[in-house]
PDB file of N, CA and C in Angstrom:
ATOM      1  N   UNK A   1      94.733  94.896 122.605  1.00  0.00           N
ATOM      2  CA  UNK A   1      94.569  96.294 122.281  1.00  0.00           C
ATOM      3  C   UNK A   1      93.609  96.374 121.088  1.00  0.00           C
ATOM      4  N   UNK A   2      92.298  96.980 120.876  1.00  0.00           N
ATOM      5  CA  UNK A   2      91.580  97.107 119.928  1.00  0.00           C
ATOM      6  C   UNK A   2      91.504  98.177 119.323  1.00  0.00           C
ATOM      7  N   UNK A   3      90.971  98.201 118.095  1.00  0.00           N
ATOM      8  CA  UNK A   3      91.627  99.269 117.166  1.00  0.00           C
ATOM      9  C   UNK A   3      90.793 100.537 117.533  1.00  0.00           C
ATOM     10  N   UNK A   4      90.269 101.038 118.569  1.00  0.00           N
ATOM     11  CA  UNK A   4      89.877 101.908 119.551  1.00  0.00           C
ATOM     12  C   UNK A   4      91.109 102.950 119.841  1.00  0.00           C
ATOM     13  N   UNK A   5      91.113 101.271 121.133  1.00  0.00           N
ATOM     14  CA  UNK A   5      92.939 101.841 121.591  1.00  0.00           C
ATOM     15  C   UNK A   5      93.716 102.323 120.486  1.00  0.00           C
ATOM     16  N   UNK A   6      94.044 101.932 119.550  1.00  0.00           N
ATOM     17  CA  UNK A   6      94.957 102.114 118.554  1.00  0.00           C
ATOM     18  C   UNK A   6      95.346 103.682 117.950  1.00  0.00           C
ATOM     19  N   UNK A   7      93.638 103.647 117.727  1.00  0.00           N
ATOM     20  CA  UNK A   7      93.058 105.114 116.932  1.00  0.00           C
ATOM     21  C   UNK A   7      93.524 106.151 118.274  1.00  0.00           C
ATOM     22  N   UNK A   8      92.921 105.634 119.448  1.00  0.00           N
ATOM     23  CA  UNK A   8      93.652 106.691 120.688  1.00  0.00           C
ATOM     24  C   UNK A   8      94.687 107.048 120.948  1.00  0.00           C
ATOM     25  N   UNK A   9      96.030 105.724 120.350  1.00  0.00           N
ATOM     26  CA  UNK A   9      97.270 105.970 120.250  1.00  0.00           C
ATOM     27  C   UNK A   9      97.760 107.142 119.847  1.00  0.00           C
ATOM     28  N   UNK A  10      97.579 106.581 118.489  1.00  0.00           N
ATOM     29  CA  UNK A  10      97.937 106.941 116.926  1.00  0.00           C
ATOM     30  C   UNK A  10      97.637 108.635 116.996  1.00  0.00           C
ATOM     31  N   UNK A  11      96.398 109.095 116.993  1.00  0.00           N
ATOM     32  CA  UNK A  11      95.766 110.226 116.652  1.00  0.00           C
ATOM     33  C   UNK A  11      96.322 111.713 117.241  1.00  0.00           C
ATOM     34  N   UNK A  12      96.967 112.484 116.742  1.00  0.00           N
ATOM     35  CA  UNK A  12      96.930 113.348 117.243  1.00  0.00           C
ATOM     36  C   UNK A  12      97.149 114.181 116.652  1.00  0.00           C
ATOM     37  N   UNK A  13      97.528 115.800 116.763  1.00  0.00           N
ATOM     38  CA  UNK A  13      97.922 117.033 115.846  1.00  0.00           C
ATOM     39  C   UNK A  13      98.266 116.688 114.611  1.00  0.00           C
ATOM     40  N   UNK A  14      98.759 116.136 114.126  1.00  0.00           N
ATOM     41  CA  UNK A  14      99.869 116.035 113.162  1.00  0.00           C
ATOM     42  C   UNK A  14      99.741 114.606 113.024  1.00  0.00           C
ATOM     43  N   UNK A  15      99.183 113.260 113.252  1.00  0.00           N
ATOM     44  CA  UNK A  15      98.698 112.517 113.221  1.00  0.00           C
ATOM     45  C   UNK A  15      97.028 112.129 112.667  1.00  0.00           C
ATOM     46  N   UNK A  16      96.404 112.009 111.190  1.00  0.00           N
ATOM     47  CA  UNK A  16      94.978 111.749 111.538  1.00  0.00           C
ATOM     48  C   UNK A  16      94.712 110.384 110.645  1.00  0.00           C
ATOM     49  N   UNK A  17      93.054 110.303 110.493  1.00  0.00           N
ATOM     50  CA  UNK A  17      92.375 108.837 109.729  1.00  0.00           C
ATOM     51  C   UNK A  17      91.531 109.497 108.906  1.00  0.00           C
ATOM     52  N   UNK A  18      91.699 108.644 107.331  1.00  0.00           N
ATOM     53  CA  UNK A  18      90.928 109.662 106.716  1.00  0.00           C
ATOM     54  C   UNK A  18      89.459 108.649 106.930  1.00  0.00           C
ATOM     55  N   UNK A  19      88.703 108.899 105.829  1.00  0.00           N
ATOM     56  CA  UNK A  19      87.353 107.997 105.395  1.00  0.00           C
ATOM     57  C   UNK A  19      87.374 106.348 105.520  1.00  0.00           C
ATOM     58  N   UNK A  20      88.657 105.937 104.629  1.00  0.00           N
ATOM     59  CA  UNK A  20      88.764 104.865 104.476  1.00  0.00           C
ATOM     60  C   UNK A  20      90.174 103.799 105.495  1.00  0.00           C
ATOM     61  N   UNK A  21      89.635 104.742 106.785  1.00  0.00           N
ATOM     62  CA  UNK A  21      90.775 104.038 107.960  1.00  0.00           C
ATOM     63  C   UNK A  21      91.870 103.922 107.640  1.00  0.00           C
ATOM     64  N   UNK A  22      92.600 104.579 107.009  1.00  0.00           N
ATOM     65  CA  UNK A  22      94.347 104.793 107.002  1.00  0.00           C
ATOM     66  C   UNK A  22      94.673 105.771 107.455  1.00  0.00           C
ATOM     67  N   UNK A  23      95.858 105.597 108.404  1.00  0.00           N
ATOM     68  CA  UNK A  23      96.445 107.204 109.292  1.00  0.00           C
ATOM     69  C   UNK A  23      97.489 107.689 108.039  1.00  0.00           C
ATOM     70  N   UNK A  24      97.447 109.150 108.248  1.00  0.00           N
ATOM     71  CA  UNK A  24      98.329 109.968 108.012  1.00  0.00           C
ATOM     72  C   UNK A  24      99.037 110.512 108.006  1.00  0.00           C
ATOM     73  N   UNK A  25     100.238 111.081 107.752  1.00  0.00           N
ATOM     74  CA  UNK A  25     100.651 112.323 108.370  1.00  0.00           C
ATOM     75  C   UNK A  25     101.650 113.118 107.313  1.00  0.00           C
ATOM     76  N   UNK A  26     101.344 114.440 107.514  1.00  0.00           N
ATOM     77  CA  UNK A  26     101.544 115.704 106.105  1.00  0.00           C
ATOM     78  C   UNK A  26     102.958 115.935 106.829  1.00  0.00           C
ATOM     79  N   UNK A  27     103.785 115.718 105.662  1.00  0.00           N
ATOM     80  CA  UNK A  27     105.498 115.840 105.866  1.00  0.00           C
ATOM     81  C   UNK A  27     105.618 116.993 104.534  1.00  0.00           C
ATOM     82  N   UNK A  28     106.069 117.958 104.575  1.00  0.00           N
ATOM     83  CA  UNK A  28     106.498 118.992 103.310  1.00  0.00           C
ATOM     84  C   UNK A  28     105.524 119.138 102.591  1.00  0.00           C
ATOM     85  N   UNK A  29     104.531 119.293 102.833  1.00  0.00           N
ATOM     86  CA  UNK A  29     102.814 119.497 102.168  1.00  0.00           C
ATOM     87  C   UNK A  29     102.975 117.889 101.199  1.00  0.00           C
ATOM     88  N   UNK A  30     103.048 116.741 102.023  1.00  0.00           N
ATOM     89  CA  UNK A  30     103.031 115.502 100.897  1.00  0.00           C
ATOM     90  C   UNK A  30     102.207 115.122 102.209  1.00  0.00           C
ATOM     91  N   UNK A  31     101.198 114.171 101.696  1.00  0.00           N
ATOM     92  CA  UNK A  31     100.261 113.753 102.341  1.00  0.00           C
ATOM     93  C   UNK A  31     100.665 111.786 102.188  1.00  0.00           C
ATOM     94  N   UNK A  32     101.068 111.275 103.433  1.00  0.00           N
ATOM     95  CA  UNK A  32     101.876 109.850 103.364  1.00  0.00           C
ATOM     96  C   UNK A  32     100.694 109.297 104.332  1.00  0.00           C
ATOM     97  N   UNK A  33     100.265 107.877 103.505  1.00  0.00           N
ATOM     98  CA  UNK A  33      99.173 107.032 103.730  1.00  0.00           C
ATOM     99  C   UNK A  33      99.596 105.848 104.450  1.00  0.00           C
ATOM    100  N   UNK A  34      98.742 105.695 105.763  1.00  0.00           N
ATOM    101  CA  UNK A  34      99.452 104.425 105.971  1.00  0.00           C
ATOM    102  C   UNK A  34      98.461 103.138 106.285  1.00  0.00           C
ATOM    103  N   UNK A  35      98.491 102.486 106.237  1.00  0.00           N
ATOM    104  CA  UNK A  35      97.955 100.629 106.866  1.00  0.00           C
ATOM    105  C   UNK A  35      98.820 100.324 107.845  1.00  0.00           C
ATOM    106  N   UNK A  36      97.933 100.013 109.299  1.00  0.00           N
ATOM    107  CA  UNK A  36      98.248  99.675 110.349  1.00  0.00           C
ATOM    108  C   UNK A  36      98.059  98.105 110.370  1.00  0.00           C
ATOM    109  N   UNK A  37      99.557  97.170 111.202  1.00  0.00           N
ATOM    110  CA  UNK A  37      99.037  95.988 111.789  1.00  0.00           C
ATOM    111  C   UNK A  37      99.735  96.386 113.099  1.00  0.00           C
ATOM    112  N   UNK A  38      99.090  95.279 113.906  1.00  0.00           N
ATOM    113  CA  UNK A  38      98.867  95.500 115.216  1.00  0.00           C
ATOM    114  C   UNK A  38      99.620  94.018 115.489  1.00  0.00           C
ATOM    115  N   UNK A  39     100.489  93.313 116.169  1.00  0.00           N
ATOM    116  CA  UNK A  39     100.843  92.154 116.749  1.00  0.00           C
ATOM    117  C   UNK A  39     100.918  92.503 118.515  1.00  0.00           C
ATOM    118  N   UNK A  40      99.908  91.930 118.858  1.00  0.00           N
ATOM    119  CA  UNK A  40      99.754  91.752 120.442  1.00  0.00           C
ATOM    120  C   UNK A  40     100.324  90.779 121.096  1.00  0.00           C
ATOM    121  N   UNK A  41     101.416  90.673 122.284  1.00  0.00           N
ATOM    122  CA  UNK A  41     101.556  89.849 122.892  1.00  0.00           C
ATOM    123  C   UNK A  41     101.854  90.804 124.619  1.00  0.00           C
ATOM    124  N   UNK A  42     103.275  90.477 125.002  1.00  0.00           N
ATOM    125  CA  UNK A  42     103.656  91.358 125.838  1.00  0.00           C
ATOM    126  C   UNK A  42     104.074  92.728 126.641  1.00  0.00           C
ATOM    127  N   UNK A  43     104.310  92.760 124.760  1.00  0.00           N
ATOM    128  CA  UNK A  43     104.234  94.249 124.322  1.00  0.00           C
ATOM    129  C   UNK A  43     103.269  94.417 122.972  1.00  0.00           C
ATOM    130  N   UNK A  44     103.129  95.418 122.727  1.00  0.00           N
ATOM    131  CA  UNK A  44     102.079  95.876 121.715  1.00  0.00           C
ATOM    132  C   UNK A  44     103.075  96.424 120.468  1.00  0.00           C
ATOM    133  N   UNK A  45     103.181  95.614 119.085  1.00  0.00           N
ATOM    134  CA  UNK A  45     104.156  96.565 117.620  1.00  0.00           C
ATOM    135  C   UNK A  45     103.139  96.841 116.919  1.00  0.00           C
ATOM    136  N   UNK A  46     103.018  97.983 116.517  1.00  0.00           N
ATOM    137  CA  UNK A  46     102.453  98.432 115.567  1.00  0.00           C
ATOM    138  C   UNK A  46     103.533  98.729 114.288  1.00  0.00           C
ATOM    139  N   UNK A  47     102.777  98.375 113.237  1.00  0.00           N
ATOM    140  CA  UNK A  47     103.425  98.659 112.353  1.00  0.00           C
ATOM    141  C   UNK A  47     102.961  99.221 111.171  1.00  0.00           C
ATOM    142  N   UNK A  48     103.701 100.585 110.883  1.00  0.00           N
ATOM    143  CA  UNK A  48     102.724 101.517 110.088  1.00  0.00           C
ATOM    144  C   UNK A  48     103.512 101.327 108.276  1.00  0.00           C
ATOM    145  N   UNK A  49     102.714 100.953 107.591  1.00  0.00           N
ATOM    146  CA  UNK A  49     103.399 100.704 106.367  1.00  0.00           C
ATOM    147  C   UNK A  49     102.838 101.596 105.119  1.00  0.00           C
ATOM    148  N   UNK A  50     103.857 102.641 104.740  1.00  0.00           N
ATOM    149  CA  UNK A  50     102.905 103.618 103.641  1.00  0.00           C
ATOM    150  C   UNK A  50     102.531 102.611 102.436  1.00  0.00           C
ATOM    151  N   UNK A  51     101.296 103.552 101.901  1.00  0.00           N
ATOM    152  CA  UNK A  51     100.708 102.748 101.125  1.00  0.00           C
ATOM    153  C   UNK A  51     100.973 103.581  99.469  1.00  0.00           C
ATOM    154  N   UNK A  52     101.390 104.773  99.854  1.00  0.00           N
ATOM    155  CA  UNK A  52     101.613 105.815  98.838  1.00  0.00           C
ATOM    156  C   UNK A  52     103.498 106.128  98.563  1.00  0.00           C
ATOM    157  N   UNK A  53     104.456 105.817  99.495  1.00  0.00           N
ATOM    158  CA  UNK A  53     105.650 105.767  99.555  1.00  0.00           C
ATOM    159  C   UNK A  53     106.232 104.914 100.085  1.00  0.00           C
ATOM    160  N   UNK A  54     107.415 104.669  99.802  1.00  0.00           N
ATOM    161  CA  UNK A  54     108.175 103.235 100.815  1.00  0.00           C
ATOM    162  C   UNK A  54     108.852 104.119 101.982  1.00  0.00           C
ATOM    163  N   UNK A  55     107.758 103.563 102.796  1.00  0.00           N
ATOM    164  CA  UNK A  55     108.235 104.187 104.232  1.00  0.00           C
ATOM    165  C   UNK A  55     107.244 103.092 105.446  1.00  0.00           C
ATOM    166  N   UNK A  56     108.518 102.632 105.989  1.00  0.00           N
ATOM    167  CA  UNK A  56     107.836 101.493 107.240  1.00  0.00           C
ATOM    168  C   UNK A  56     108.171 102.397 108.731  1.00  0.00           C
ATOM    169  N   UNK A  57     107.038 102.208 109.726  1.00  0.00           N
ATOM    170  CA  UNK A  57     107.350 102.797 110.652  1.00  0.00           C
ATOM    171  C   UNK A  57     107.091 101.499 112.153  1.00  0.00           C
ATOM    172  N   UNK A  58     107.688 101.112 112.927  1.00  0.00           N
ATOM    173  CA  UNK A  58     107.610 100.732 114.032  1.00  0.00           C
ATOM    174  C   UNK A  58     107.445 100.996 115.138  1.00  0.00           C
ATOM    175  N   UNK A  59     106.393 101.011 115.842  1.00  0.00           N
ATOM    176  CA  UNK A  59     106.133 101.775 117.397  1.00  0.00           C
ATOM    177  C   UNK A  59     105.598 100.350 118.602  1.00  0.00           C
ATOM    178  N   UNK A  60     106.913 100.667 119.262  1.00  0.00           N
ATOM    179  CA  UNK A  60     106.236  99.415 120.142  1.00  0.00           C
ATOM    180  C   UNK A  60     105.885 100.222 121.620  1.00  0.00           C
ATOM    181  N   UNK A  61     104.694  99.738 122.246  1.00  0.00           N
ATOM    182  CA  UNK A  61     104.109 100.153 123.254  1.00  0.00           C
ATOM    183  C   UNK A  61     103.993  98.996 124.466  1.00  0.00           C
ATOM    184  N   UNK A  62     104.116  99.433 125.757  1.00  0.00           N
ATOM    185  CA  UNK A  62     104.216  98.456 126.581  1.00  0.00           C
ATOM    186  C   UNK A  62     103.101  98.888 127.372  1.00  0.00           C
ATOM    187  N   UNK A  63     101.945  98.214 127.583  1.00  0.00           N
ATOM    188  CA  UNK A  63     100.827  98.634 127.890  1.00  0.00           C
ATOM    189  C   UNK A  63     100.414  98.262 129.591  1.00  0.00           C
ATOM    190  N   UNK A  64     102.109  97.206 130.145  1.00  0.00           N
ATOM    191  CA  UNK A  64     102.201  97.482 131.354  1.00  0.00           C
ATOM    192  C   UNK A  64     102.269  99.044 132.279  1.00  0.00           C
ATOM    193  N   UNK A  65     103.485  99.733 131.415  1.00  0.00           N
ATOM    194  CA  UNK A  65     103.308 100.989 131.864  1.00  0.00           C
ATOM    195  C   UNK A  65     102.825 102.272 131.159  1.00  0.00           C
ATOM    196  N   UNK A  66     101.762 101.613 129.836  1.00  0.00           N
ATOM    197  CA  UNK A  66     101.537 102.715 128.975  1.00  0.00           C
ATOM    198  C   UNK A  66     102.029 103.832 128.328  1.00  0.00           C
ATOM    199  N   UNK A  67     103.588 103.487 128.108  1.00  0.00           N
ATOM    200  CA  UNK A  67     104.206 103.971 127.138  1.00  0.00           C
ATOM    201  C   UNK A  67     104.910 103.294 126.152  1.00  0.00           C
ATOM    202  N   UNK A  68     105.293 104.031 124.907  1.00  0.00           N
ATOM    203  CA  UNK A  68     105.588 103.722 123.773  1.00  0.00           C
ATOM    204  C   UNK A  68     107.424 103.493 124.116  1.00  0.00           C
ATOM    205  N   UNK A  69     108.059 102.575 124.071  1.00  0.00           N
ATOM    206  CA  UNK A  69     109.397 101.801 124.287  1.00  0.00           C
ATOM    207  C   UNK A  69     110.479 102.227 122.936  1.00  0.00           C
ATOM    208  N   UNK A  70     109.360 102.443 122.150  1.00  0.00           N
ATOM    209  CA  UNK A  70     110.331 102.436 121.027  1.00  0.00           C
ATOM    210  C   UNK A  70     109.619 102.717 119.454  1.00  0.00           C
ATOM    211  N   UNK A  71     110.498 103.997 118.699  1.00  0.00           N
ATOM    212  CA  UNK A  71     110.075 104.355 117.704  1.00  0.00           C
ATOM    213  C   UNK A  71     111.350 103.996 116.388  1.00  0.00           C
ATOM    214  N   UNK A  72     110.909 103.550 115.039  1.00  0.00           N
ATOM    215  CA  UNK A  72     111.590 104.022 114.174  1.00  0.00           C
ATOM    216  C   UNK A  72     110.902 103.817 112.796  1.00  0.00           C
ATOM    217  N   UNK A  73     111.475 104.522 112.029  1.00  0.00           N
ATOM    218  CA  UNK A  73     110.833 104.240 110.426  1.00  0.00           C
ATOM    219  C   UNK A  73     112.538 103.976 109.757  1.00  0.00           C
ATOM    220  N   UNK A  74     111.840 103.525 108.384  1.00  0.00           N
ATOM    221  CA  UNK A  74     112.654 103.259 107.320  1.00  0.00           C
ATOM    222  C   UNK A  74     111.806 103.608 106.313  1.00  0.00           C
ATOM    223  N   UNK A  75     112.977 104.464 105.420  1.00  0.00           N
ATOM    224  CA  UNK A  75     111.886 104.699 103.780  1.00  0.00           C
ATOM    225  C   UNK A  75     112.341 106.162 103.869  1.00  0.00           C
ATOM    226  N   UNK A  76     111.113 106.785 103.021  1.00  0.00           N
ATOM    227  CA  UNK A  76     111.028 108.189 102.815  1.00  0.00           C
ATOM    228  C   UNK A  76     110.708 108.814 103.326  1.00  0.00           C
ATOM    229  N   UNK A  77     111.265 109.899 103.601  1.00  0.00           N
ATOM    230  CA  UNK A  77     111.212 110.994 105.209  1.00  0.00           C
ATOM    231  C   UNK A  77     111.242 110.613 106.404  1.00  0.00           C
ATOM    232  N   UNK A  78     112.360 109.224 106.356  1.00  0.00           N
ATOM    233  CA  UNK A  78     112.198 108.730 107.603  1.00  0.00           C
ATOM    234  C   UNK A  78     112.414 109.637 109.136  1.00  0.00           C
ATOM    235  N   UNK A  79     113.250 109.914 108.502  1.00  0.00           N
ATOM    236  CA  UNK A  79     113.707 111.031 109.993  1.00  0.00           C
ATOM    237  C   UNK A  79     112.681 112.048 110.792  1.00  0.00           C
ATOM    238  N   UNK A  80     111.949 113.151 109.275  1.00  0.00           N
ATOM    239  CA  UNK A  80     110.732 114.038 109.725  1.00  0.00           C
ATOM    240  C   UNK A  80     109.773 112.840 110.083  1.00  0.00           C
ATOM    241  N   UNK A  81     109.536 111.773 109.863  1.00  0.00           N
ATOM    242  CA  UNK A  81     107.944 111.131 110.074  1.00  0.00           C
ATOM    243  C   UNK A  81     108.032 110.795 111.276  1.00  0.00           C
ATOM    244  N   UNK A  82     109.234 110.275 111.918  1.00  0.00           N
ATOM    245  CA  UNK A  82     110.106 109.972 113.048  1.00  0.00           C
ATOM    246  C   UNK A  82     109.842 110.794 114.466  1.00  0.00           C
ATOM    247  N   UNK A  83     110.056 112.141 113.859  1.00  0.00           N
ATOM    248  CA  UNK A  83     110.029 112.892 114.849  1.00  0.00           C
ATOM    249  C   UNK A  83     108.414 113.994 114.874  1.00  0.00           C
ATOM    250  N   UNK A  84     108.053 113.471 113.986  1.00  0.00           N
ATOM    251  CA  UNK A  84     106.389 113.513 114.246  1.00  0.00           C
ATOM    252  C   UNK A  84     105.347 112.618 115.027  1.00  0.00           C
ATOM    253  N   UNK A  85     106.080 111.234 115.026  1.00  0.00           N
ATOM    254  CA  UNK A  85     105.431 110.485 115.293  1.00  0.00           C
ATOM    255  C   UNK A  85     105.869 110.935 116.864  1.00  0.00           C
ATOM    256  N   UNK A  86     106.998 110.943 117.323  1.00  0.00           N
ATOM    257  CA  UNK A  86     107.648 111.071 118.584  1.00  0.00           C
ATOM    258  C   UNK A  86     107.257 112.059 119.257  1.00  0.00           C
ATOM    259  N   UNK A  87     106.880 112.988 118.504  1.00  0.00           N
ATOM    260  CA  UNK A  87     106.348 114.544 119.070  1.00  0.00           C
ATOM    261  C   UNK A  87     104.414 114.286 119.248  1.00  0.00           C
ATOM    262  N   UNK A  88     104.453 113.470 119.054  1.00  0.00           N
ATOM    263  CA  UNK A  88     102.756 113.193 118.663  1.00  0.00           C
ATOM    264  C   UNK A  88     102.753 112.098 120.447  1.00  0.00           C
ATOM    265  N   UNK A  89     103.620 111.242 120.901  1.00  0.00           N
ATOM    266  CA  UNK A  89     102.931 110.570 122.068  1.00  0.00           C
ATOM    267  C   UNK A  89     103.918 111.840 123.289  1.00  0.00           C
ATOM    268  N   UNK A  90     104.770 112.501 122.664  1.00  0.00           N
ATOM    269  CA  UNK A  90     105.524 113.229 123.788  1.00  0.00           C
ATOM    270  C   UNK A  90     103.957 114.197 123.952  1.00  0.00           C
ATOM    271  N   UNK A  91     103.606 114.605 123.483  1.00  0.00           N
ATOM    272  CA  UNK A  91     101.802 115.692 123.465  1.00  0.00           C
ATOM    273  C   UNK A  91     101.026 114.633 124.579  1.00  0.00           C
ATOM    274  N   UNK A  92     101.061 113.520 124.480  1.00  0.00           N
ATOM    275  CA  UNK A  92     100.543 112.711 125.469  1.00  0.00           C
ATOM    276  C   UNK A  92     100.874 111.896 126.680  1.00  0.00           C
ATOM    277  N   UNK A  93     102.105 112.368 126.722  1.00  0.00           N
ATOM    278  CA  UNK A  93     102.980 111.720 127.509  1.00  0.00           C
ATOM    279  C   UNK A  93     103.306 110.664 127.798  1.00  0.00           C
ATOM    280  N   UNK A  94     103.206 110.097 126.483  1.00  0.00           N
ATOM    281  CA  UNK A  94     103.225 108.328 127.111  1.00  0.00           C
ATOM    282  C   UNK A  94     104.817 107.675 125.895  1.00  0.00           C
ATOM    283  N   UNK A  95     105.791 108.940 125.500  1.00  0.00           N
ATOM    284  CA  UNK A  95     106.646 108.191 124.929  1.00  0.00           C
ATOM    285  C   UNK A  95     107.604 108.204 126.455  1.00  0.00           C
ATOM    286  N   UNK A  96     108.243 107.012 126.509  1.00  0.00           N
ATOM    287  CA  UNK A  96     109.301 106.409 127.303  1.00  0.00           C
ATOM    288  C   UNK A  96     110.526 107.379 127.167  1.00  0.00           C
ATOM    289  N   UNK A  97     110.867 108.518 128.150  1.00  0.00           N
ATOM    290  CA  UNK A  97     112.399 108.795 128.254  1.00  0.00           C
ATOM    291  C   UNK A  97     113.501 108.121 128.851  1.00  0.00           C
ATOM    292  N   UNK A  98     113.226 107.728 129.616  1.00  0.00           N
ATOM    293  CA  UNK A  98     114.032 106.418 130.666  1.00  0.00           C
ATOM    294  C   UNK A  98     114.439 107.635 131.706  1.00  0.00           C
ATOM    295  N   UNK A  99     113.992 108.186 131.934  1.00  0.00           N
ATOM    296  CA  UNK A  99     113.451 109.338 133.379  1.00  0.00           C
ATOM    297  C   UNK A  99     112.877 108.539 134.321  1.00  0.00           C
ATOM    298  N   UNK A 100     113.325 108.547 135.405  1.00  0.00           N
ATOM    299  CA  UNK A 100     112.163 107.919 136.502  1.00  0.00           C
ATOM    300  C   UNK A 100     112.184 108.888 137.388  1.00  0.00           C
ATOM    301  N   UNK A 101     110.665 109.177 137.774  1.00  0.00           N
ATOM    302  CA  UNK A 101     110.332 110.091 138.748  1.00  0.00           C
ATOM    303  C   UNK A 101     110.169 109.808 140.365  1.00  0.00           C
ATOM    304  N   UNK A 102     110.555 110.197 141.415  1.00  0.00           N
ATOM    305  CA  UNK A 102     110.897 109.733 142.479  1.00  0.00           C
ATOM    306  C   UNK A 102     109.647 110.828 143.381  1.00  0.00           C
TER     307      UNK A 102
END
């Protein structure tokens, strides 16, 4: 997955990158900075680590069926960043409900 893909992930409403390639996202008018790593194997973890608050976020993506398997943070505002992040691939449809369509 190259950091293309990534930025395609990542990006959305409520999701952005500023100048200096760190994603964002505005929780209670606080603006939380993050540094992305990427570990590729079977599945895809991203791992979003603020750089401005202690707040870790985990998103793993399975790029067999192009959705995201699994979200969580730890830290500050974990819960709102949580459900931003979640509301950000549900806009794209690629977070995992465990729905199967027939």
């Amino acid at each position: 997955m190259s950091d293309l893909d990534i930025k395609r992930l990542l990006i959305c409403d409520q999701i952005g990158m500023n100048n200096s390639g760190q994603y964002y996202i505005e929780v209670d008018r606080l603006r939380i900075l993050f540094e992305a790593k990427v570990n590729i194997g079977i599945i895809v973890e991203i791992i979003l680590n603020s750089i401005n608050y202690k707040l870790t976020c985990k998103i793993v993506f399975d790029p067999r069926y192009e959705k995201v398997i699994e979200t969580s943070c730890i830290g500050f505002k974990e819960d709102k960043v949580k459900y931003i992040i979640q509301n950000c691939f549900k806009e794209k449809g690629i977070l995992y409900t465990g729905k199967t369509s027939r």
